[in-house]
N, C-alpha and C. Protein backbone atom coordinates (compact mmCIF):
# COMPACT_ATOMS: atom_id res chain seq x y z
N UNK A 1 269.56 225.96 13.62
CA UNK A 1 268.56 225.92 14.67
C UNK A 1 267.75 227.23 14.70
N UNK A 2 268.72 228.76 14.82
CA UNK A 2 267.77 229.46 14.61
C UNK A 2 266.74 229.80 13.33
N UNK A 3 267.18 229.36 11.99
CA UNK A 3 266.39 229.26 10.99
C UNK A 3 264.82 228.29 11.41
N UNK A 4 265.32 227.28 12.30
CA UNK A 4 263.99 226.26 12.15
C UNK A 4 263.08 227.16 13.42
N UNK A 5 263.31 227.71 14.34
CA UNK A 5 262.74 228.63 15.37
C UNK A 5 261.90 229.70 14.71
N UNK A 6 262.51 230.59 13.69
CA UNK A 6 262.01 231.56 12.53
C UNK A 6 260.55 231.10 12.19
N UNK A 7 260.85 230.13 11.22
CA UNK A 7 260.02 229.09 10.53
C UNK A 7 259.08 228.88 11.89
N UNK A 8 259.49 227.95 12.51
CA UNK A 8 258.09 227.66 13.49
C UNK A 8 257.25 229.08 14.01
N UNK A 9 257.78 229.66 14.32
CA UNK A 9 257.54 231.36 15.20
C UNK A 9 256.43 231.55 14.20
N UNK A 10 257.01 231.81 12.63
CA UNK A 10 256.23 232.17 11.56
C UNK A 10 254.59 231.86 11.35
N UNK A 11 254.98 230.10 11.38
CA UNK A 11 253.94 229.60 11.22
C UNK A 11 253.03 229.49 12.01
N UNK A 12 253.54 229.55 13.59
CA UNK A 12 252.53 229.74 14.91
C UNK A 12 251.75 230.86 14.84
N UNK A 13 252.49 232.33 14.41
CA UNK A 13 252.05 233.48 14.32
C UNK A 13 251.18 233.56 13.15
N UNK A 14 251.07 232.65 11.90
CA UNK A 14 250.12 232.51 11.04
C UNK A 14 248.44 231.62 11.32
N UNK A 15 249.15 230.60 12.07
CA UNK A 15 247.87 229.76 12.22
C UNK A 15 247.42 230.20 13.27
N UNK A 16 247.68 231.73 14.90
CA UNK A 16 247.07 232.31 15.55
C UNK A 16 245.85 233.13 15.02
N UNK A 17 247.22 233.94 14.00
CA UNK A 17 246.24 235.34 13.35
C UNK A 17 244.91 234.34 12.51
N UNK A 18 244.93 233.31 11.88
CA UNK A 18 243.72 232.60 11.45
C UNK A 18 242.33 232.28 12.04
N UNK A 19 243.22 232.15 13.41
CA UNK A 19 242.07 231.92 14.25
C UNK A 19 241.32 232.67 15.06
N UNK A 20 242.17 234.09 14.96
CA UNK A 20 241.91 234.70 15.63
C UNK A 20 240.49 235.76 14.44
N UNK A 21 241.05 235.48 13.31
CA UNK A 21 239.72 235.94 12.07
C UNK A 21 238.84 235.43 12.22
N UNK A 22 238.73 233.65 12.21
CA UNK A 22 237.68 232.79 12.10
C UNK A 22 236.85 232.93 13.31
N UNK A 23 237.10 233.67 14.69
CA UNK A 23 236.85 233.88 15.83
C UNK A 23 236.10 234.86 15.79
N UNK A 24 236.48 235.84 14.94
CA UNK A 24 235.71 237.66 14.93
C UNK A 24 235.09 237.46 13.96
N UNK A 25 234.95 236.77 12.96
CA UNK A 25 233.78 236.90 11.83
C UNK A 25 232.25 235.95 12.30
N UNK A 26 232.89 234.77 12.94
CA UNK A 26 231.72 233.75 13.13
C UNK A 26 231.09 234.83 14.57
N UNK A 27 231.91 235.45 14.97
CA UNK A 27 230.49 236.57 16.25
C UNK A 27 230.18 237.36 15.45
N UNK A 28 230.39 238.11 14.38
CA UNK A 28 229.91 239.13 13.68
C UNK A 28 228.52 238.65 13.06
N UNK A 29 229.06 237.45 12.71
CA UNK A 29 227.51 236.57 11.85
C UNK A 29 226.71 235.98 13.12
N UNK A 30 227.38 235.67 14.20
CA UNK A 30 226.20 235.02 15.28
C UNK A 30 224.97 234.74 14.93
N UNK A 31 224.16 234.12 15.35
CA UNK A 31 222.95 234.85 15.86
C UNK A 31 222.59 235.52 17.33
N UNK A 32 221.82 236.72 16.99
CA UNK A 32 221.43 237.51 18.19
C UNK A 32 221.21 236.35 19.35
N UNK A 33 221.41 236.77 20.73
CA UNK A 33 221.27 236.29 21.66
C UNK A 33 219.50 235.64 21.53
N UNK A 34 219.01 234.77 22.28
CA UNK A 34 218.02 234.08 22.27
C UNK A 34 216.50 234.77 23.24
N UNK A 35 217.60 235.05 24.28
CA UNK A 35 216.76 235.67 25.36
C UNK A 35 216.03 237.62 24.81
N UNK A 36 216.00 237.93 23.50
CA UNK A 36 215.15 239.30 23.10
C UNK A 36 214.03 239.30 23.28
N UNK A 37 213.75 240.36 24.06
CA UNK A 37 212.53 240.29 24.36
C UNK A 37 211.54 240.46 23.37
N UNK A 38 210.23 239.58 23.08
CA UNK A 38 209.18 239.80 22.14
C UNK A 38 208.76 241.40 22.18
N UNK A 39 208.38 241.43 20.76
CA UNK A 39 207.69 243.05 20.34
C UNK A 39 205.61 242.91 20.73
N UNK A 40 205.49 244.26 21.13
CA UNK A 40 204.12 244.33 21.48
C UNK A 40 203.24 243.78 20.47
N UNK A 41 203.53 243.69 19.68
CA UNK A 41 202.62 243.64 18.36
C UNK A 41 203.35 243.37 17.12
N UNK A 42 202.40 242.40 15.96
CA UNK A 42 203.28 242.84 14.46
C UNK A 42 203.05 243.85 13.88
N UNK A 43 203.80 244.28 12.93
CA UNK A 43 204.10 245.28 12.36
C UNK A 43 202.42 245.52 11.18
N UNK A 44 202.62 244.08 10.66
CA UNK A 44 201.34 243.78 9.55
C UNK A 44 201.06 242.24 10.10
N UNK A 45 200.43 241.41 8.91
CA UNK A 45 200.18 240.13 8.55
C UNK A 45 201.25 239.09 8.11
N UNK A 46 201.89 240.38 7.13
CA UNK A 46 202.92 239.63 6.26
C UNK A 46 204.54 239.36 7.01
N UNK A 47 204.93 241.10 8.13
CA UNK A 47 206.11 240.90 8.75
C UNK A 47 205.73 241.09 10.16
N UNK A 48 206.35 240.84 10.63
CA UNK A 48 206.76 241.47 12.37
C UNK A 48 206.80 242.66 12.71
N UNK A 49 207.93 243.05 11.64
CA UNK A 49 208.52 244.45 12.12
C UNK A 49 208.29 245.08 10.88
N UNK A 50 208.51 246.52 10.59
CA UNK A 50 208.72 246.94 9.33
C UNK A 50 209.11 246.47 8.28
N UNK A 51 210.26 246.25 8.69
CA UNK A 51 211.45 245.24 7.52
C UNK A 51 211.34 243.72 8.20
N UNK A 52 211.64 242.74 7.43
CA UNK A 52 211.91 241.62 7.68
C UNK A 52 213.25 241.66 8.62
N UNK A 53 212.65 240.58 9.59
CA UNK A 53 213.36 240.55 11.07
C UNK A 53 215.15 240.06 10.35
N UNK A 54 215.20 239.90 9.79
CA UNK A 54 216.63 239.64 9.59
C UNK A 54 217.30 241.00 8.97
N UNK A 55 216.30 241.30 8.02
CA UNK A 55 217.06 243.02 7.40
C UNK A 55 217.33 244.07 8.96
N UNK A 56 215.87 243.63 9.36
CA UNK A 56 216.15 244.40 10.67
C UNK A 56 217.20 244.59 11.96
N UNK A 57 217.95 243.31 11.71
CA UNK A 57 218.91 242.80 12.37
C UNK A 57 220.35 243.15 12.22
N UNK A 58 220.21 243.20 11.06
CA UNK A 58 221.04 243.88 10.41
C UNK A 58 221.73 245.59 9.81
N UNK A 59 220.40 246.08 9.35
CA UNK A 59 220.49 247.23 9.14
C UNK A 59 219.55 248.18 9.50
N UNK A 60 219.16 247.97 10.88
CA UNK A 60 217.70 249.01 11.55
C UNK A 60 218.94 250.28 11.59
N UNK A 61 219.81 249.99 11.96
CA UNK A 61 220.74 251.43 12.35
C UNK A 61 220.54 252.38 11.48
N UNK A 62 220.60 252.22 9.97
CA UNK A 62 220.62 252.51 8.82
C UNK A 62 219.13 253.12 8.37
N UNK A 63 218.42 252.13 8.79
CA UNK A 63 216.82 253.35 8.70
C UNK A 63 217.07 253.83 9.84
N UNK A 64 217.33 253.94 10.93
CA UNK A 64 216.77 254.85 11.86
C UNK A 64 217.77 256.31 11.65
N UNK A 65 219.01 255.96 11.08
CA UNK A 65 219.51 257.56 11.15
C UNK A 65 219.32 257.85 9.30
N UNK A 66 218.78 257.31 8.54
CA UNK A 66 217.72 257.79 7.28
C UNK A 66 216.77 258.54 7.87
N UNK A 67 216.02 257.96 8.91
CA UNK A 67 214.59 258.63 9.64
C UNK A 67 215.01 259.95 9.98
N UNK A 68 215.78 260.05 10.73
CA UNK A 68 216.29 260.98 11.38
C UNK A 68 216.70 261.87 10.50
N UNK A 69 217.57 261.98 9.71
CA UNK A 69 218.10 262.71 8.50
C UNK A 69 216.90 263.84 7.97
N UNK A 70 215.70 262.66 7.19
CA UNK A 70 214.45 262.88 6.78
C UNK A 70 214.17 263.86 7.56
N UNK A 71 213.79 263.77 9.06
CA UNK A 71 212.79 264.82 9.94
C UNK A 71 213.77 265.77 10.59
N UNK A 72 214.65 265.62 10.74
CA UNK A 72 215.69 266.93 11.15
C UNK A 72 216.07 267.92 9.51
N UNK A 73 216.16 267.27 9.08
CA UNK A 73 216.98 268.09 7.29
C UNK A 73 216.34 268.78 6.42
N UNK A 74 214.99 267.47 6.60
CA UNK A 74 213.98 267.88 5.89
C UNK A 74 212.54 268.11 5.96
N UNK A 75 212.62 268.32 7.32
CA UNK A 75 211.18 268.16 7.82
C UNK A 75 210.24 266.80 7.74
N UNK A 76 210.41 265.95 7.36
CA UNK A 76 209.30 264.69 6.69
C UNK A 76 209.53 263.97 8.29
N UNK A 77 208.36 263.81 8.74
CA UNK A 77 207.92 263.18 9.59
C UNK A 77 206.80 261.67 9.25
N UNK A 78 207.44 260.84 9.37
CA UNK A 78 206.48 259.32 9.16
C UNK A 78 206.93 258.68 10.84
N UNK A 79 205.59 257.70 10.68
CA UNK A 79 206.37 256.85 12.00
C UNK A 79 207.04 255.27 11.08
N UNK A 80 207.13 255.29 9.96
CA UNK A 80 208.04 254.04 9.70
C UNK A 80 209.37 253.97 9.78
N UNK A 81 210.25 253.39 10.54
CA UNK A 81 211.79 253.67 10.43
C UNK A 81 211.89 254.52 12.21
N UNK A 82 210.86 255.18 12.68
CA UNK A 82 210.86 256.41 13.67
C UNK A 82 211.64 255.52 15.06
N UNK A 83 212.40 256.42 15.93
CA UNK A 83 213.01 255.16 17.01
C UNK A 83 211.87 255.72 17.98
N UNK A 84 210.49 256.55 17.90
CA UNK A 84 209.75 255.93 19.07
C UNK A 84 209.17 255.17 18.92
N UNK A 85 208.36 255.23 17.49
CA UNK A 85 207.84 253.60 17.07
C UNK A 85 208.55 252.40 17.93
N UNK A 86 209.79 252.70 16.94
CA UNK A 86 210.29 251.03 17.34
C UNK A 86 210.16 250.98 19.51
N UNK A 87 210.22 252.12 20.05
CA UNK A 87 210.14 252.15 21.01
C UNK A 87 209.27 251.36 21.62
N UNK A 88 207.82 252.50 21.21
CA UNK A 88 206.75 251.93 21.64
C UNK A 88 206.02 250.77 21.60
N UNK A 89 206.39 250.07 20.37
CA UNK A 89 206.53 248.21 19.99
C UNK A 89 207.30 247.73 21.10
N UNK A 90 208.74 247.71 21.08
CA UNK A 90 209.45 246.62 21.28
C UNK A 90 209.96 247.20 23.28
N UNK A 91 209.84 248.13 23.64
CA UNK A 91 210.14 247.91 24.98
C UNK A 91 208.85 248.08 25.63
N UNK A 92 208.67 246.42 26.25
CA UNK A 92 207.69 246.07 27.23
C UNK A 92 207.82 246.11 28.27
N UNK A 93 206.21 246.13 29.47
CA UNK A 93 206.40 246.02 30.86
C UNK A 93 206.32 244.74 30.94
N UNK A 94 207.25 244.41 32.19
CA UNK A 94 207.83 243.36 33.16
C UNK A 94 206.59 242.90 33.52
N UNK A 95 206.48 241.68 33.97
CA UNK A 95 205.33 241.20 35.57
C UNK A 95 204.92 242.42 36.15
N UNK A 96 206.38 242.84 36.91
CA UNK A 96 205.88 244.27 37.62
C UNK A 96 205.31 245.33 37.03
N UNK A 97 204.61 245.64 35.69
CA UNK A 97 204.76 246.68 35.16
C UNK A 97 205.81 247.49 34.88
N UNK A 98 206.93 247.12 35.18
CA UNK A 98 208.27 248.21 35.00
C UNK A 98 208.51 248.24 33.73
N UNK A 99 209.07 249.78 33.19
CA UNK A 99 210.22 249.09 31.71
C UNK A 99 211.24 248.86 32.29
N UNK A 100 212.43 248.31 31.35
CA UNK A 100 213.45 248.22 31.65
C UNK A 100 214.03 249.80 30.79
N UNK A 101 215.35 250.03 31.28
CA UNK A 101 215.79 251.06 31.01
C UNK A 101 217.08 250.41 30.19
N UNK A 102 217.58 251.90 28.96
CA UNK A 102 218.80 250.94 28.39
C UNK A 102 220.07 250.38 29.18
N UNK A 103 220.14 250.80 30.51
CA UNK A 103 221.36 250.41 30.78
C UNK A 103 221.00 248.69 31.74
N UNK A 104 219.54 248.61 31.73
CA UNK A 104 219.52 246.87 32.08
C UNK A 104 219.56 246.01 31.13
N UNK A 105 220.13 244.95 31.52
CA UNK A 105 219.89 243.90 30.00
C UNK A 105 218.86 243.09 29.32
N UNK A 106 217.72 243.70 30.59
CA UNK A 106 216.62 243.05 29.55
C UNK A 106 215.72 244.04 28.54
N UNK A 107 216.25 245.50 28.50
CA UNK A 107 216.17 246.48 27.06
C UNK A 107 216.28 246.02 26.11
N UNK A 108 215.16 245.68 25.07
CA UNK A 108 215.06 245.36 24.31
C UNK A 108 216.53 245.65 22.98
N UNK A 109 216.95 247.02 23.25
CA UNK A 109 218.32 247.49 22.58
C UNK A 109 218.86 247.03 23.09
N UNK A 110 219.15 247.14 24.21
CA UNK A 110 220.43 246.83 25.31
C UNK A 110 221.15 244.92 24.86
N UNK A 111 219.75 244.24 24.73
CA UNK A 111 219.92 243.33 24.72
C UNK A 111 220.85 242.77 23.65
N UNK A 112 220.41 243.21 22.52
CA UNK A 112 221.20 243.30 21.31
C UNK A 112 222.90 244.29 20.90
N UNK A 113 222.74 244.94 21.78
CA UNK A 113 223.89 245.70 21.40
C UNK A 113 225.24 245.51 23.01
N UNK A 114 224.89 244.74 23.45
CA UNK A 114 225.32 244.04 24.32
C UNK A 114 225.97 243.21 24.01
N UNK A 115 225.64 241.98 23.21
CA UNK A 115 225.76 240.88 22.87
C UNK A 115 226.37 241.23 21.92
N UNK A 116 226.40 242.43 20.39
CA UNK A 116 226.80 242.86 19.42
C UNK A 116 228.33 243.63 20.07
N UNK A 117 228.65 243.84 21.22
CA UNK A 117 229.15 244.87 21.66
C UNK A 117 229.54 246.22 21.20
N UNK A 118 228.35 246.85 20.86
CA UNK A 118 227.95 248.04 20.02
C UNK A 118 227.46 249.23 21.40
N UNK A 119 228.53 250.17 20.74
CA UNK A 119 227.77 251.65 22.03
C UNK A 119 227.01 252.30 20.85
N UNK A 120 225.61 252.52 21.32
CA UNK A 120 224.90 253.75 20.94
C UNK A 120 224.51 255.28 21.52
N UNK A 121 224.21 255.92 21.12
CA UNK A 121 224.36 257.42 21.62
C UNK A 121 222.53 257.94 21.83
N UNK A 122 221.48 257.07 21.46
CA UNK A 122 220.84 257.10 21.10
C UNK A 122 220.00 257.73 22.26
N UNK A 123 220.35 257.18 23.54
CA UNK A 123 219.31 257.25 24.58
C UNK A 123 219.73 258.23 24.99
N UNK A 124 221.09 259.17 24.61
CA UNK A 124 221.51 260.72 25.73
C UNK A 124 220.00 261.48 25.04
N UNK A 125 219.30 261.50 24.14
CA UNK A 125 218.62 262.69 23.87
C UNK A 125 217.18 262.01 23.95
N UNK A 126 216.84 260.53 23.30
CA UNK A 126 215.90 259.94 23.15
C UNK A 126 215.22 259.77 24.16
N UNK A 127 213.88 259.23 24.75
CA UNK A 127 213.40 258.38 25.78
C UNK A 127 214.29 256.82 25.24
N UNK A 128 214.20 255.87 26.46
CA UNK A 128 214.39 254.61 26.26
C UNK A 128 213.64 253.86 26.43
N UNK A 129 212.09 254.37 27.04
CA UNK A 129 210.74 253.35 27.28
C UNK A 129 209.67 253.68 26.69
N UNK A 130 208.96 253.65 26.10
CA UNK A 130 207.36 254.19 25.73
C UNK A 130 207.36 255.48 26.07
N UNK A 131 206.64 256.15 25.55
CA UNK A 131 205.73 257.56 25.82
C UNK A 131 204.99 257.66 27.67
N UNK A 132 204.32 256.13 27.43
CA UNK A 132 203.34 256.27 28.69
C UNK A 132 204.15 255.88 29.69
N UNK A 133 205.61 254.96 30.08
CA UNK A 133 206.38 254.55 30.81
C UNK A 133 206.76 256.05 31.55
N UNK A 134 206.90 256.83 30.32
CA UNK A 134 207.90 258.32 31.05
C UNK A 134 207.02 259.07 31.58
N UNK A 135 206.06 259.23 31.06
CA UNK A 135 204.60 259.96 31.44
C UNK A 135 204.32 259.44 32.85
N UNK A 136 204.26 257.97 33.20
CA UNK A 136 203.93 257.90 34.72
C UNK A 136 205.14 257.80 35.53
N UNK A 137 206.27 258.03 35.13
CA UNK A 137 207.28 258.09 36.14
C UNK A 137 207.33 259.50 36.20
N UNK A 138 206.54 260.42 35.63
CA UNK A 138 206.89 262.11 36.01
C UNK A 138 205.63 261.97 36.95
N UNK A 139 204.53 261.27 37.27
CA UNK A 139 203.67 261.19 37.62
C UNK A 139 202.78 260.20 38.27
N UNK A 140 203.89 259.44 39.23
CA UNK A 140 203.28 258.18 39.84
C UNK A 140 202.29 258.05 40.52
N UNK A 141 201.18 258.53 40.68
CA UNK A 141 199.92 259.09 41.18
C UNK A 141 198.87 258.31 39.88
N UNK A 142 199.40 258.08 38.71
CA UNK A 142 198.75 257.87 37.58
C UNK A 142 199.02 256.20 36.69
N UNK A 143 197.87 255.45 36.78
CA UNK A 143 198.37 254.44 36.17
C UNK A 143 198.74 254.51 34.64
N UNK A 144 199.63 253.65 34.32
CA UNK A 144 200.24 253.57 32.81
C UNK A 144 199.25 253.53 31.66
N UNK A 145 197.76 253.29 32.36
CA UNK A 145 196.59 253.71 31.01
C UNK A 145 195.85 255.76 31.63
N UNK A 146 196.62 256.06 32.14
CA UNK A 146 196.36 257.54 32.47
C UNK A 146 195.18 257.77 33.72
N UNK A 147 194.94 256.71 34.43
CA UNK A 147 193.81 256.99 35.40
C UNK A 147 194.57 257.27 36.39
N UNK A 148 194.11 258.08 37.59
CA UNK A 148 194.78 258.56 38.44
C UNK A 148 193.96 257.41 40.12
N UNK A 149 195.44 256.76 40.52
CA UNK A 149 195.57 255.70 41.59
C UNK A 149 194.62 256.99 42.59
N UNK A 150 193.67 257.08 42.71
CA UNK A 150 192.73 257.80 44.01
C UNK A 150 193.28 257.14 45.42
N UNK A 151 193.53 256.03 46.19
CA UNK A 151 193.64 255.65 47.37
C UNK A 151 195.21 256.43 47.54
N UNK A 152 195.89 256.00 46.53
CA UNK A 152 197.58 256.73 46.99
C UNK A 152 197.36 258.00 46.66
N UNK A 153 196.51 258.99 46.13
CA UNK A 153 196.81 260.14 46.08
C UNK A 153 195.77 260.40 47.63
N UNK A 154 194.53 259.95 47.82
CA UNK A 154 193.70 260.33 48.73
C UNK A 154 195.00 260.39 50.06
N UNK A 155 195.57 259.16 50.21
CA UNK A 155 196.44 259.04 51.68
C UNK A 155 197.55 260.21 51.37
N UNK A 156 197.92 260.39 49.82
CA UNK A 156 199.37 261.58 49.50
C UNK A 156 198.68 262.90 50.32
N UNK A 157 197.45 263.30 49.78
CA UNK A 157 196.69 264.49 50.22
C UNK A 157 196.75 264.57 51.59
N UNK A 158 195.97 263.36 52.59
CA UNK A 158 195.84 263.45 53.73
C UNK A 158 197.00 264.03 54.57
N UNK A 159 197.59 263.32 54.29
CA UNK A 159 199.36 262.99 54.50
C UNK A 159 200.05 264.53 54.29
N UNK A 160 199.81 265.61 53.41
CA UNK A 160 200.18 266.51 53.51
C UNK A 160 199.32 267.66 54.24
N UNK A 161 198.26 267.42 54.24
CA UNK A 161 197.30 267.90 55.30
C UNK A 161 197.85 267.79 56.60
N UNK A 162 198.07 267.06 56.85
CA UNK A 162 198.34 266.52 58.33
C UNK A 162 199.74 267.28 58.89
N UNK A 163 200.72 267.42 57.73
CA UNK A 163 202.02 268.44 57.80
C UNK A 163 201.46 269.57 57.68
N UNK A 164 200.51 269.94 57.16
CA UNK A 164 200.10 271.51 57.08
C UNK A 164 199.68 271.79 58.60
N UNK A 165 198.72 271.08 58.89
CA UNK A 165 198.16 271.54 60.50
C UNK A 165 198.90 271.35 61.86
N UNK A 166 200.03 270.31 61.68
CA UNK A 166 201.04 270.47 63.05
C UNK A 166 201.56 271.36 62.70
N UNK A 167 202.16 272.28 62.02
CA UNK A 167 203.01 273.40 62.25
C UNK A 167 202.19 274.71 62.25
């Protein structure tokens, strides 16, 4: 009896660990979640992105710390491969004008490395929205094409006027 217990134990513990492979490889191959948000623009005529959206899917990690290598090591600065490029393409404003930031899930990264369950380190030093996203959040007085909102600064002005002369 205990020989046939062995045997079964064995084989339970074989046809788990099987499934438990066929389980972690078919998410590794997935496909990306559905809901990514579209990029501002194509790249050319011929691709989307730099690389073909599947290389890209695959191995953007791989150009972007090549890029990096390049302009820290060796000085060479291009914007192909660059993570503000890909920035400035692929994270869009909302309805509201908002970006999303990496830690929401509709970040264009976020979205993907979420679903990949992948941590990146990328955003402690990087921006995570456009150039002009960060530019008007140091400066909300200013719309996201650089004109300055006159009625909210006229009432900001008044408004501190008005604290200047009661005291």
């Amino acid at each position: 009896m205990r020989e046939f217990l062995t045997k079964y134990f064995s084989y339970l513990l074989l046809v788990i660990t099987i499934a438990l492979c066929v389980i972690g490889i078919s998410t590794v191959f997935a496909d990306s979640p559905a809901d990514i948000p579209p990029a501002k623009q194509k790249y050319s005529e011929e691709t989307l992105c730099v690389e073909p959206v599947e290389v890209m899917r695959k191995q953007h990690f791989e150009f972007v710390l090549d890029h990096r290598d390049e302009t820290v090591i060796e000085g060479i600065r291009t914007k192909k491969h660059s993570l503000n490029e890909c920035i400035d393409c692929h994270i869009t404003a909302n309805a509201q004008g908002e970006f999303a930031r990496y830690s929401e899930d509709t970040h264009f990264c976020a979205s993907c490395h979420q679903f990949a369950a992948v941590n990146i380190d990328c955003f402690q030093c990087h921006a995570d929205r456009p150039e002009e996203a960060v530019r008007k959040s140091k400066n909300p007085n200013r719309s996201v094409d650089g004109n300055v909102n006159h009625s909210e600064q006229t009432l900001k002005d008044y408004l501190e006027l008005s604290d200047i002369n009661s005291h």
